[in-house]
ModelCIF file with pLDDT and N, C-alpha, C, O atoms, coordinates in Angstrom:
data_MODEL
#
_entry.id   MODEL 
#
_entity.id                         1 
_entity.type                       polymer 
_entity.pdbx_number_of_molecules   1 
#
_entity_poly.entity_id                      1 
_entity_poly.type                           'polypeptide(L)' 
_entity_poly.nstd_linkage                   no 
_entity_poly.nstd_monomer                   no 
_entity_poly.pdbx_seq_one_letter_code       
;(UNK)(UNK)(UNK)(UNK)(UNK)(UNK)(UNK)(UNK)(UNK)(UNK)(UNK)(UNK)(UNK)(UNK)(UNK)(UNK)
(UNK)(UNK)(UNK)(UNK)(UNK)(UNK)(UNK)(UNK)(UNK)(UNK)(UNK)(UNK)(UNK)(UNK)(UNK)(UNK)
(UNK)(UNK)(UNK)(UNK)(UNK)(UNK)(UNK)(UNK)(UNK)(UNK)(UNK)(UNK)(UNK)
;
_entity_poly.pdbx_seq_one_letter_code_can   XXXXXXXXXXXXXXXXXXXXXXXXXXXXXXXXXXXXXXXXXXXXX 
_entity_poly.pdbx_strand_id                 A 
#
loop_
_entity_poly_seq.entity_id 
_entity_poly_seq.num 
_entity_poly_seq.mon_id 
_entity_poly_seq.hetero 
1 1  UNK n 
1 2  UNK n 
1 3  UNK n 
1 4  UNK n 
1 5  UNK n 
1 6  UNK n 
1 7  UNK n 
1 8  UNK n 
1 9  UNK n 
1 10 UNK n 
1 11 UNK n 
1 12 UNK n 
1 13 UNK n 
1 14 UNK n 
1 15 UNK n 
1 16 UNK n 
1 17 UNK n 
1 18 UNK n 
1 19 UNK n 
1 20 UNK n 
1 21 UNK n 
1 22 UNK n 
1 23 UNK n 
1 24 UNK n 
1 25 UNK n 
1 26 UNK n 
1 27 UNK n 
1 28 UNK n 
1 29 UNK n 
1 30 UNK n 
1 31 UNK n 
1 32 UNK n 
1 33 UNK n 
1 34 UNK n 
1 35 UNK n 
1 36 UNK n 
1 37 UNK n 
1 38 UNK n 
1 39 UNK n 
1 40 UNK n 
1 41 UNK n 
1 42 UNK n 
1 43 UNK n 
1 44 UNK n 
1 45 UNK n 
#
_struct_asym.id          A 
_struct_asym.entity_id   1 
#
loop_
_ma_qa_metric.id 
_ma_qa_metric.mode 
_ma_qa_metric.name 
_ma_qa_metric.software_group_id 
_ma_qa_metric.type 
1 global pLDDT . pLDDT 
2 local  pLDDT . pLDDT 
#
_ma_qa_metric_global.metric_id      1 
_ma_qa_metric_global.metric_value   92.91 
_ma_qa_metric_global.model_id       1 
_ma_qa_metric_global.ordinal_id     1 
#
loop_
_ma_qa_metric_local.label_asym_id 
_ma_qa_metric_local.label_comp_id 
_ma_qa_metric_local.label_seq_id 
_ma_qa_metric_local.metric_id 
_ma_qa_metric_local.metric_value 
_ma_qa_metric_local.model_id 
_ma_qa_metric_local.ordinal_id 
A UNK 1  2 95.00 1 1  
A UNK 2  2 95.00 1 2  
A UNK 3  2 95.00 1 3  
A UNK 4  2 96.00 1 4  
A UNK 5  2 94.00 1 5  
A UNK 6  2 94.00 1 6  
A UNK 7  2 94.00 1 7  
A UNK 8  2 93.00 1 8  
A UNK 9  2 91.00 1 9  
A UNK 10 2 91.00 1 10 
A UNK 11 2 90.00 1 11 
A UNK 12 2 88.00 1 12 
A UNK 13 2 91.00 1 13 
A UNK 14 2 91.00 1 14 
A UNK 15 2 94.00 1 15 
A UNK 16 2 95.00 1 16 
A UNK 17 2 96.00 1 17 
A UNK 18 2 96.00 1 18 
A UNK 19 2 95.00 1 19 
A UNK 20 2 95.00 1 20 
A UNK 21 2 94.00 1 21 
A UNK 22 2 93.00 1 22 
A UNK 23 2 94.00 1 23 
A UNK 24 2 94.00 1 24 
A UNK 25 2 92.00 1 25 
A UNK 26 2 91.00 1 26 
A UNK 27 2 92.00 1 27 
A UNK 28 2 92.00 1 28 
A UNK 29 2 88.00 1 29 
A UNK 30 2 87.00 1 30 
A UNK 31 2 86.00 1 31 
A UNK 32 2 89.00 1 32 
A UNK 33 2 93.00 1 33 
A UNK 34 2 92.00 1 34 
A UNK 35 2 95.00 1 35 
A UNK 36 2 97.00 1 36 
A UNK 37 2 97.00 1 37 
A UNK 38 2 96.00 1 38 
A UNK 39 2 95.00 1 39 
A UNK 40 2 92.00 1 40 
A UNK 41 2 90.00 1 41 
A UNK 42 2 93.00 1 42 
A UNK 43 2 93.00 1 43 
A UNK 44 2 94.00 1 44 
A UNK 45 2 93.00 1 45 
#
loop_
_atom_site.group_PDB 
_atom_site.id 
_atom_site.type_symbol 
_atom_site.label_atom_id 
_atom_site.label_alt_id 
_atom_site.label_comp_id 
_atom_site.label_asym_id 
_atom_site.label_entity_id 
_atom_site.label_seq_id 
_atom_site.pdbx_PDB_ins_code 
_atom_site.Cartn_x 
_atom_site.Cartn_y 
_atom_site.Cartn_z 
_atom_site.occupancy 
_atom_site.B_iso_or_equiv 
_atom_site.pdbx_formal_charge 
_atom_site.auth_seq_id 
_atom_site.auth_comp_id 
_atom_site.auth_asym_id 
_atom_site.auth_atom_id 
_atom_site.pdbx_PDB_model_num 
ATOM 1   N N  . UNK A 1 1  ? -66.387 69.798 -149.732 1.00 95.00 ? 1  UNK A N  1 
ATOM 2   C CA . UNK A 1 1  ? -65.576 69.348 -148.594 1.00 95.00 ? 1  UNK A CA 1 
ATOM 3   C C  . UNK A 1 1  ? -64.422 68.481 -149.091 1.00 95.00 ? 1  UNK A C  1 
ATOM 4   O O  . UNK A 1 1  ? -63.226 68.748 -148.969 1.00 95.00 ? 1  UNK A O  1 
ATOM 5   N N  . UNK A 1 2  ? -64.971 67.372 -149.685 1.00 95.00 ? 2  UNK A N  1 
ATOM 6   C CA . UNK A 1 2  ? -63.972 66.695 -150.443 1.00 95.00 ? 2  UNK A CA 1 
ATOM 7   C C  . UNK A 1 2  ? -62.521 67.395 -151.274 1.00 95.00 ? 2  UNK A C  1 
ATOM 8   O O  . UNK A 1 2  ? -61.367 67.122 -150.945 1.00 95.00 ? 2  UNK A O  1 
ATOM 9   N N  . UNK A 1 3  ? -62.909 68.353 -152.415 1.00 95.00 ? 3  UNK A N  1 
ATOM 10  C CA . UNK A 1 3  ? -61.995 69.286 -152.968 1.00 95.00 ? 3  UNK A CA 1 
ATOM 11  C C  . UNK A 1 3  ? -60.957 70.176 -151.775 1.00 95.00 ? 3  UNK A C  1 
ATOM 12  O O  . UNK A 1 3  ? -59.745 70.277 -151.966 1.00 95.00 ? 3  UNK A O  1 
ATOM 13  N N  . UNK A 1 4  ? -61.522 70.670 -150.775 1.00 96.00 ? 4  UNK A N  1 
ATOM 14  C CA . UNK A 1 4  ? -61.239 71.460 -149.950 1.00 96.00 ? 4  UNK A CA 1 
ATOM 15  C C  . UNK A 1 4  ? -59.922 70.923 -148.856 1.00 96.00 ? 4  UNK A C  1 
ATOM 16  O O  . UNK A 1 4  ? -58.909 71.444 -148.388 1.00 96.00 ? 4  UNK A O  1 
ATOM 17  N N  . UNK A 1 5  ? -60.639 69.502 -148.765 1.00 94.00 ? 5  UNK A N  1 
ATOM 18  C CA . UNK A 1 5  ? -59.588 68.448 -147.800 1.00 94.00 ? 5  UNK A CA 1 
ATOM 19  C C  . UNK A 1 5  ? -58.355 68.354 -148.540 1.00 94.00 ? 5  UNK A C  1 
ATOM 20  O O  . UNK A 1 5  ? -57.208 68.660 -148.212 1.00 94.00 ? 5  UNK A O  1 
ATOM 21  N N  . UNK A 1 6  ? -58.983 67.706 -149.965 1.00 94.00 ? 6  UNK A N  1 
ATOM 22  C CA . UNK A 1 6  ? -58.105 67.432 -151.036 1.00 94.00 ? 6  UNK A CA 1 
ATOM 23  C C  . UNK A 1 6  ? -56.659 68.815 -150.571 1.00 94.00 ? 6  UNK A C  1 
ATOM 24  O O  . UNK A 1 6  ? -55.666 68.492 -149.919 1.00 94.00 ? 6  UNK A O  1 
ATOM 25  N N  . UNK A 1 7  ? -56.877 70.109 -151.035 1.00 94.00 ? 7  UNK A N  1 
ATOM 26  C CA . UNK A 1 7  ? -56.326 71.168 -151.288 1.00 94.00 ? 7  UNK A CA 1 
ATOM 27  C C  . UNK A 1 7  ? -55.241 71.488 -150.153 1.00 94.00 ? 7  UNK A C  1 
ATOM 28  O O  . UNK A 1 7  ? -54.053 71.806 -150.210 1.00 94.00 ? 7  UNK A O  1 
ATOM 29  N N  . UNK A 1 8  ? -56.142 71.271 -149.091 1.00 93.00 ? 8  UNK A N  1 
ATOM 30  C CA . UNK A 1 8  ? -55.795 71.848 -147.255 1.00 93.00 ? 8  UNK A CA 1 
ATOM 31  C C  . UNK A 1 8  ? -53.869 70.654 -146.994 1.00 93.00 ? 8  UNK A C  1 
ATOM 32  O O  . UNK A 1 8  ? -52.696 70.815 -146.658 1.00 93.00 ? 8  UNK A O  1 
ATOM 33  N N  . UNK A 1 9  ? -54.729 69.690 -147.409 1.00 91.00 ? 9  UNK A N  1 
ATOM 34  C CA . UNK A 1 9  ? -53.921 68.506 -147.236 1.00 91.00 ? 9  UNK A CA 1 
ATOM 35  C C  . UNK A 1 9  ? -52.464 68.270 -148.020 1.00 91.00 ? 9  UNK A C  1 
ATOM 36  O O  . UNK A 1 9  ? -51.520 67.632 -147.554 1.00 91.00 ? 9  UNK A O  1 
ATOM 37  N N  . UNK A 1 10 ? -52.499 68.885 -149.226 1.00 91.00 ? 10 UNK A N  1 
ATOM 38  C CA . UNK A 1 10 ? -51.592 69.292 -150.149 1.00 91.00 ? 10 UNK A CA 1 
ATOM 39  C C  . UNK A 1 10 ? -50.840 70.198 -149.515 1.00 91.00 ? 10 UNK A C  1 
ATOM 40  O O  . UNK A 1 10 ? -49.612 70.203 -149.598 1.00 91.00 ? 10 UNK A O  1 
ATOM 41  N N  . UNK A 1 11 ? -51.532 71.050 -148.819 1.00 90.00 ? 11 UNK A N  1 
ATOM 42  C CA . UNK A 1 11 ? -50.847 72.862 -148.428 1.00 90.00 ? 11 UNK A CA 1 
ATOM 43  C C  . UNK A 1 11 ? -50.129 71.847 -146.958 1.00 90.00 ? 11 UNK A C  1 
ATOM 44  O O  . UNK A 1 11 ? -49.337 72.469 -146.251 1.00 90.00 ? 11 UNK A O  1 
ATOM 45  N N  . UNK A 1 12 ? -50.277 71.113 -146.764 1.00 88.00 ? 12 UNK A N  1 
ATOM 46  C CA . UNK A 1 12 ? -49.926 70.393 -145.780 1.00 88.00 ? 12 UNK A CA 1 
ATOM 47  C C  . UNK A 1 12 ? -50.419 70.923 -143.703 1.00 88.00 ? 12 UNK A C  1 
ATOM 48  O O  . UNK A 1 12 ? -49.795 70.828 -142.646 1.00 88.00 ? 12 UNK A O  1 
ATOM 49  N N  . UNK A 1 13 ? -51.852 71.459 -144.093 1.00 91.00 ? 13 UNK A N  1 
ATOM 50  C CA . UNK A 1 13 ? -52.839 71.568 -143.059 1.00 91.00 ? 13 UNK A CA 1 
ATOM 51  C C  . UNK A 1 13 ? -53.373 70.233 -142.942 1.00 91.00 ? 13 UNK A C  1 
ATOM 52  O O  . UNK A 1 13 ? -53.556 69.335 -143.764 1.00 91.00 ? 13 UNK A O  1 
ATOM 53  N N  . UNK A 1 14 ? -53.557 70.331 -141.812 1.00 91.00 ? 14 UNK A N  1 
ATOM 54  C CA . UNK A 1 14 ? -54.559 69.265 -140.683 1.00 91.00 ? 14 UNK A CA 1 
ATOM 55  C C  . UNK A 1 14 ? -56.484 69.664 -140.890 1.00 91.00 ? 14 UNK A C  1 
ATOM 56  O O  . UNK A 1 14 ? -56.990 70.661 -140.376 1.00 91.00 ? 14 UNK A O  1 
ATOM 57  N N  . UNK A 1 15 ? -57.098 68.870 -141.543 1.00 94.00 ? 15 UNK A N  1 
ATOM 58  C CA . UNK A 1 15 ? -58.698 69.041 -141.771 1.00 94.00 ? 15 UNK A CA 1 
ATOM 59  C C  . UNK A 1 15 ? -59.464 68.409 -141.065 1.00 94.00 ? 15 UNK A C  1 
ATOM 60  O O  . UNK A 1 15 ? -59.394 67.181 -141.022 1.00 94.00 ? 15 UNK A O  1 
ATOM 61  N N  . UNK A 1 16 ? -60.401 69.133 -140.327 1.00 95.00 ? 16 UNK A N  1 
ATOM 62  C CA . UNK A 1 16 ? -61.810 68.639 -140.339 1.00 95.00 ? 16 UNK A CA 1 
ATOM 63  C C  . UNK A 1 16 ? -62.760 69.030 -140.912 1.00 95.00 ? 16 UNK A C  1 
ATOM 64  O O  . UNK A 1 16 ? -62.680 70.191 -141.313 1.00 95.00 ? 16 UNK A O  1 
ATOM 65  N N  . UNK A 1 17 ? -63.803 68.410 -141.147 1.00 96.00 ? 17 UNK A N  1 
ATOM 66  C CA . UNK A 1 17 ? -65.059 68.775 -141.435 1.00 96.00 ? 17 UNK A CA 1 
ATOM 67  C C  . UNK A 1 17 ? -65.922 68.506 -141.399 1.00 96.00 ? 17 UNK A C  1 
ATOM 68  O O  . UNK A 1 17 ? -66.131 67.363 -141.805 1.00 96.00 ? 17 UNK A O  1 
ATOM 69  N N  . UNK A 1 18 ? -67.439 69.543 -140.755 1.00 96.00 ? 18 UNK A N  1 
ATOM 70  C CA . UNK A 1 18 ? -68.526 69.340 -140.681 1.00 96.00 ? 18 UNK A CA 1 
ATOM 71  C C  . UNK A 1 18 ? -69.492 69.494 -141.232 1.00 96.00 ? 18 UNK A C  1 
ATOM 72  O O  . UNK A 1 18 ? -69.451 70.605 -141.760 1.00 96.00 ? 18 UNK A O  1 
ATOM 73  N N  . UNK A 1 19 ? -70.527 68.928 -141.461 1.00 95.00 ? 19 UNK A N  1 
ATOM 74  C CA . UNK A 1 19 ? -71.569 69.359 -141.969 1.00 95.00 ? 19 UNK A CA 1 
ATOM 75  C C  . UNK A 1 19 ? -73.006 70.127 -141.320 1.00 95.00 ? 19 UNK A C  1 
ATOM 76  O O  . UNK A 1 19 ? -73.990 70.125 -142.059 1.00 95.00 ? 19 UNK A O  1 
ATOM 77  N N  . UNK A 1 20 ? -73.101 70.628 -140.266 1.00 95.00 ? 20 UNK A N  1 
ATOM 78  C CA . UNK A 1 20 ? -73.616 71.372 -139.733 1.00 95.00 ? 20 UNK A CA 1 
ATOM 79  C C  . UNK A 1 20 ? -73.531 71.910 -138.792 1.00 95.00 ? 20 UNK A C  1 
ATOM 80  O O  . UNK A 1 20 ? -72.647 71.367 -138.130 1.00 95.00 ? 20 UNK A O  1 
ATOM 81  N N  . UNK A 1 21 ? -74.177 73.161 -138.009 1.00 94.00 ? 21 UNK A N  1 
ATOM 82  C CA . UNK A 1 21 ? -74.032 73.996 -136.783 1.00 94.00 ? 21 UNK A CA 1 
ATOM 83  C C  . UNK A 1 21 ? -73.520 73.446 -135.584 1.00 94.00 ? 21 UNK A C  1 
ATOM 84  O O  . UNK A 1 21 ? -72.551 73.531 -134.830 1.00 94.00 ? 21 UNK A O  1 
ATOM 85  N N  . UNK A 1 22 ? -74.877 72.684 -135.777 1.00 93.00 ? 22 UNK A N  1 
ATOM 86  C CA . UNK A 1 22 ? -74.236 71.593 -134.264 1.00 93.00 ? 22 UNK A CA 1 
ATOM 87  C C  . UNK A 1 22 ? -73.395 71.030 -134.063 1.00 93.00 ? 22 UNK A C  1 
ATOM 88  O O  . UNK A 1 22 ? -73.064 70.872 -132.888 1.00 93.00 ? 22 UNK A O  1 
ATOM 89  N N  . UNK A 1 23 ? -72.466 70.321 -135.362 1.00 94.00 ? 23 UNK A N  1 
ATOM 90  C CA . UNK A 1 23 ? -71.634 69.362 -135.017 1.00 94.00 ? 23 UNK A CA 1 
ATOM 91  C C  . UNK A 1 23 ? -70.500 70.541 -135.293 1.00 94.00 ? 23 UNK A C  1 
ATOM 92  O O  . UNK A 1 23 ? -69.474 70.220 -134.694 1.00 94.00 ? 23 UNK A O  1 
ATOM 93  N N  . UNK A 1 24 ? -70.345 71.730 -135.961 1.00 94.00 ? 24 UNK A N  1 
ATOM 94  C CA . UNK A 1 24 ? -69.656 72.620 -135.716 1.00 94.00 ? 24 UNK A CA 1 
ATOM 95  C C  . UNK A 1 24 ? -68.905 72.894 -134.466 1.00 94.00 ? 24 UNK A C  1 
ATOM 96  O O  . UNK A 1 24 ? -67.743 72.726 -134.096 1.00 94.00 ? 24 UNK A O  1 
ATOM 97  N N  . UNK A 1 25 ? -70.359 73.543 -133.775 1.00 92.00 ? 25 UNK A N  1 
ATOM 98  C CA . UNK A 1 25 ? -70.607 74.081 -131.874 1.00 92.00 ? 25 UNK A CA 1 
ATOM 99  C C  . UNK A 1 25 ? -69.514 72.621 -130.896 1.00 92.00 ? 25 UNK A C  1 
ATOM 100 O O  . UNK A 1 25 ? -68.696 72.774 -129.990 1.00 92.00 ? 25 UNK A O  1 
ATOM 101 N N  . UNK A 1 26 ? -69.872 71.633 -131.421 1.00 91.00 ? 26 UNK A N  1 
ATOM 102 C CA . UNK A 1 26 ? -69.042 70.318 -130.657 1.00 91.00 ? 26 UNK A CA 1 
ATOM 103 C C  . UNK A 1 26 ? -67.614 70.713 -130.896 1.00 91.00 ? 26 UNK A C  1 
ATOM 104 O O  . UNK A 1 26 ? -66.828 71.145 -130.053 1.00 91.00 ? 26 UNK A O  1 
ATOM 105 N N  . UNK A 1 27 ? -67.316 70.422 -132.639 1.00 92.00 ? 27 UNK A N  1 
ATOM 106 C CA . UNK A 1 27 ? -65.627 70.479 -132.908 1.00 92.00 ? 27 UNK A CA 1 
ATOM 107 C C  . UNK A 1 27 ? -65.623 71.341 -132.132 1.00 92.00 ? 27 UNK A C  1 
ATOM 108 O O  . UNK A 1 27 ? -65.433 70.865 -131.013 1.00 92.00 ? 27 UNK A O  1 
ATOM 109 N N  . UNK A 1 28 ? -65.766 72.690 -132.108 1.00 92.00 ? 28 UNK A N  1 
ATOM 110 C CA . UNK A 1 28 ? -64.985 73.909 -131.097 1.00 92.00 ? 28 UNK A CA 1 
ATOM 111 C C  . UNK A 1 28 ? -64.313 73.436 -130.066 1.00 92.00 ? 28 UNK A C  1 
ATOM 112 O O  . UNK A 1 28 ? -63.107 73.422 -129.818 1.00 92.00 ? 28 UNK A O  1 
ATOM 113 N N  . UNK A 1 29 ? -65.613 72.896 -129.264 1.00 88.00 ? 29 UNK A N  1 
ATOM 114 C CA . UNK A 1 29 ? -65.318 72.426 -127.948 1.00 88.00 ? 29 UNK A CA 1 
ATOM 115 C C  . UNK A 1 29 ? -64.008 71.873 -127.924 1.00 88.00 ? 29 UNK A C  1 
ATOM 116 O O  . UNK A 1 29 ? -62.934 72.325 -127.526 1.00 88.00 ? 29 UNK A O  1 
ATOM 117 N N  . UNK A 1 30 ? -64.397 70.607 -128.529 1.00 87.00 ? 30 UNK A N  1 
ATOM 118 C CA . UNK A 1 30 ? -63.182 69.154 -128.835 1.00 87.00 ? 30 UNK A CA 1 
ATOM 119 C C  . UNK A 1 30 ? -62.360 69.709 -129.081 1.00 87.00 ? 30 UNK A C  1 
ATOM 120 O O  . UNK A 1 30 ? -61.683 69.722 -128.053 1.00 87.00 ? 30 UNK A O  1 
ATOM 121 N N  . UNK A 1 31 ? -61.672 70.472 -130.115 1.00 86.00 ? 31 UNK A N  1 
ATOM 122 C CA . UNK A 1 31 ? -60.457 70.720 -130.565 1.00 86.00 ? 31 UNK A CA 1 
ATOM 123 C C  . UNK A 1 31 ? -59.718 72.050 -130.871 1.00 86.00 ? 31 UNK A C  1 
ATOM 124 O O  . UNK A 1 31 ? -60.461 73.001 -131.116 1.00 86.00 ? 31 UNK A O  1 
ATOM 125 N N  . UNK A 1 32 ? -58.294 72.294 -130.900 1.00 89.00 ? 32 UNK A N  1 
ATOM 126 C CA . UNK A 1 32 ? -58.162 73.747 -131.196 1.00 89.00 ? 32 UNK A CA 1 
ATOM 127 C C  . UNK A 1 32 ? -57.548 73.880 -132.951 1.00 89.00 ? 32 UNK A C  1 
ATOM 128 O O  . UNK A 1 32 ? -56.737 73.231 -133.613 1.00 89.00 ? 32 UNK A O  1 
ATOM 129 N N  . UNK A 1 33 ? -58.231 74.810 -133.164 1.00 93.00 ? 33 UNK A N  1 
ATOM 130 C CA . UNK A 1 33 ? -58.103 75.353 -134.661 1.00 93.00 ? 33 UNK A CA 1 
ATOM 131 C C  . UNK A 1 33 ? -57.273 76.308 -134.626 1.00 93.00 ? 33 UNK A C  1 
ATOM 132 O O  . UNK A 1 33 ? -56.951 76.931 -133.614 1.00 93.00 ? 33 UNK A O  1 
ATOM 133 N N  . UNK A 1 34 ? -56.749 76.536 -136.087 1.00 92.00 ? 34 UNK A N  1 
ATOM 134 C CA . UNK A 1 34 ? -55.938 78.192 -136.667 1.00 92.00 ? 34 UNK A CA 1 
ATOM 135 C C  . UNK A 1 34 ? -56.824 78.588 -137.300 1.00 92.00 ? 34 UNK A C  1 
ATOM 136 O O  . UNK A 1 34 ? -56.878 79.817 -137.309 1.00 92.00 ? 34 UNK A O  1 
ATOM 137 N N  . UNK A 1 35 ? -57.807 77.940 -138.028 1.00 95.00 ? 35 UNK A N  1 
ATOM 138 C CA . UNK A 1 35 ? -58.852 79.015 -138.905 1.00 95.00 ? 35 UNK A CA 1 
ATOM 139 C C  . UNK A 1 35 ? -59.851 78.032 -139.241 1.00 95.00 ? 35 UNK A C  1 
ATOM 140 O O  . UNK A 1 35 ? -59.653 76.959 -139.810 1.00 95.00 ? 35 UNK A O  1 
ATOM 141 N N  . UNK A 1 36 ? -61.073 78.561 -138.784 1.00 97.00 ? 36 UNK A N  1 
ATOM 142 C CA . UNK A 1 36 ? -62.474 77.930 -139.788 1.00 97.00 ? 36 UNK A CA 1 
ATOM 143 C C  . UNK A 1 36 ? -62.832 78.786 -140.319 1.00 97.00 ? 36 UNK A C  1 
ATOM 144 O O  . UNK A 1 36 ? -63.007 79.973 -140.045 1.00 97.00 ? 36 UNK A O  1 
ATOM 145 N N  . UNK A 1 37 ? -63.041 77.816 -141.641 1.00 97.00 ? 37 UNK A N  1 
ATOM 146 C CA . UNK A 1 37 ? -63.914 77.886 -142.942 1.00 97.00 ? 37 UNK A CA 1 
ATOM 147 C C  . UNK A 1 37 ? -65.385 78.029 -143.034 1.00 97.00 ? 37 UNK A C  1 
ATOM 148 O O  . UNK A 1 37 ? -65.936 77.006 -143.439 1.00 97.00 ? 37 UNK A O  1 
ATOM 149 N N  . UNK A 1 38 ? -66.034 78.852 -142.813 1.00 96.00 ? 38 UNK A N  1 
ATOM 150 C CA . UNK A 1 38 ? -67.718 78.284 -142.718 1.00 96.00 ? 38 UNK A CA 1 
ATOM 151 C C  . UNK A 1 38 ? -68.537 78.830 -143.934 1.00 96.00 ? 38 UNK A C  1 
ATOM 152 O O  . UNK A 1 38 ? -68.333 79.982 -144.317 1.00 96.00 ? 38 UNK A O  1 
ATOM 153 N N  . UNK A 1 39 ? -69.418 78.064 -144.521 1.00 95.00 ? 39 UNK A N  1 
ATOM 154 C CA . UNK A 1 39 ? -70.591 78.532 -145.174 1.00 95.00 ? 39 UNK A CA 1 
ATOM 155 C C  . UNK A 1 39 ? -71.227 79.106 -144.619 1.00 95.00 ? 39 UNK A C  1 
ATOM 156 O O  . UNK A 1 39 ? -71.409 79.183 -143.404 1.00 95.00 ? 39 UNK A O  1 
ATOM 157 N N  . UNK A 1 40 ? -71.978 79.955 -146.049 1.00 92.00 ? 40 UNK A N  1 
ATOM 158 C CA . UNK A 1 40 ? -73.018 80.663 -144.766 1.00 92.00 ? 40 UNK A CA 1 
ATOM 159 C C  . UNK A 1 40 ? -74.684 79.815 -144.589 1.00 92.00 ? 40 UNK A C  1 
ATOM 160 O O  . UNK A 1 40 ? -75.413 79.808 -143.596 1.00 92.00 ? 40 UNK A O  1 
ATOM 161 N N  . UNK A 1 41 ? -74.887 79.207 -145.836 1.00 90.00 ? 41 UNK A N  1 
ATOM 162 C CA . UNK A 1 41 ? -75.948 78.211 -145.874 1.00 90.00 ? 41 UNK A CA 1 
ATOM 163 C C  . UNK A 1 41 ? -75.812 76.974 -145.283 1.00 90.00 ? 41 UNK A C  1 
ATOM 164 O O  . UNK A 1 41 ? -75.665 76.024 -146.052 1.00 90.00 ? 41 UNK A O  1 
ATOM 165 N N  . UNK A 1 42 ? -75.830 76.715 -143.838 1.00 93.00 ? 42 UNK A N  1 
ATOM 166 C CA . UNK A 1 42 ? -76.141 75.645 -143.433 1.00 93.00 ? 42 UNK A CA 1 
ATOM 167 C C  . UNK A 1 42 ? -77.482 74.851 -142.854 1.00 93.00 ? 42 UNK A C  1 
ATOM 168 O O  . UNK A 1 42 ? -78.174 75.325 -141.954 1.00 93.00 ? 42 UNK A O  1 
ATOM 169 N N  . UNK A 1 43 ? -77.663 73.996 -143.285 1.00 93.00 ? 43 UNK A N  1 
ATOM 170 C CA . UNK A 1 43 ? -79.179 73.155 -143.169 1.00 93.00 ? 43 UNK A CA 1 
ATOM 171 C C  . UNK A 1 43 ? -79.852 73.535 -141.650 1.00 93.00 ? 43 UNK A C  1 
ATOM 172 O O  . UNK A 1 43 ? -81.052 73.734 -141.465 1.00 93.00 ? 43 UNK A O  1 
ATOM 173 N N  . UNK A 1 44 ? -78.861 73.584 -140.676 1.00 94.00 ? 44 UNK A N  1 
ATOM 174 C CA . UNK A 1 44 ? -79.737 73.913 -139.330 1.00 94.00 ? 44 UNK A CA 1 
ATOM 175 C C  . UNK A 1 44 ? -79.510 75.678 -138.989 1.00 94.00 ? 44 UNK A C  1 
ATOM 176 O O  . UNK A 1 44 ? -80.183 76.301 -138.168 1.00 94.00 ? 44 UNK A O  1 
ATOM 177 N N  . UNK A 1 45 ? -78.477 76.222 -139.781 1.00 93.00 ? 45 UNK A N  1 
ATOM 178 C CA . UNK A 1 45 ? -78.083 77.342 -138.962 1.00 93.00 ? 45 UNK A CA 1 
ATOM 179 C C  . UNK A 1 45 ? -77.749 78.280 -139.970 1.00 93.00 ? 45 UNK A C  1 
ATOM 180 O O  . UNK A 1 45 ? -77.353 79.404 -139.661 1.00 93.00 ? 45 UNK A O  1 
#
């Protein structure tokens, strides 16, 4: 996540990030995106 922010932030994108499904399912709600990034191994999902 760290590296990724690092990178996004350079390219001069706007980051969030979560660490799991749920708090995923929330950002949606909350905010509008151009593209998520997702793993496919996440701890709840």
């Amino acid at each position: 996540i760290a590296l990724l922010r690092q990178l996004f932030i350079e390219q001069g994108y706007q980051v969030e990030a979560v660490s799991s499904a749920e708090a995923a399912l929330l950002q949606v709600q909350l905010s509008a995106h151009d593209l998520i990034l997702l793993d496919l191994g996440l701890p709840d999902m």
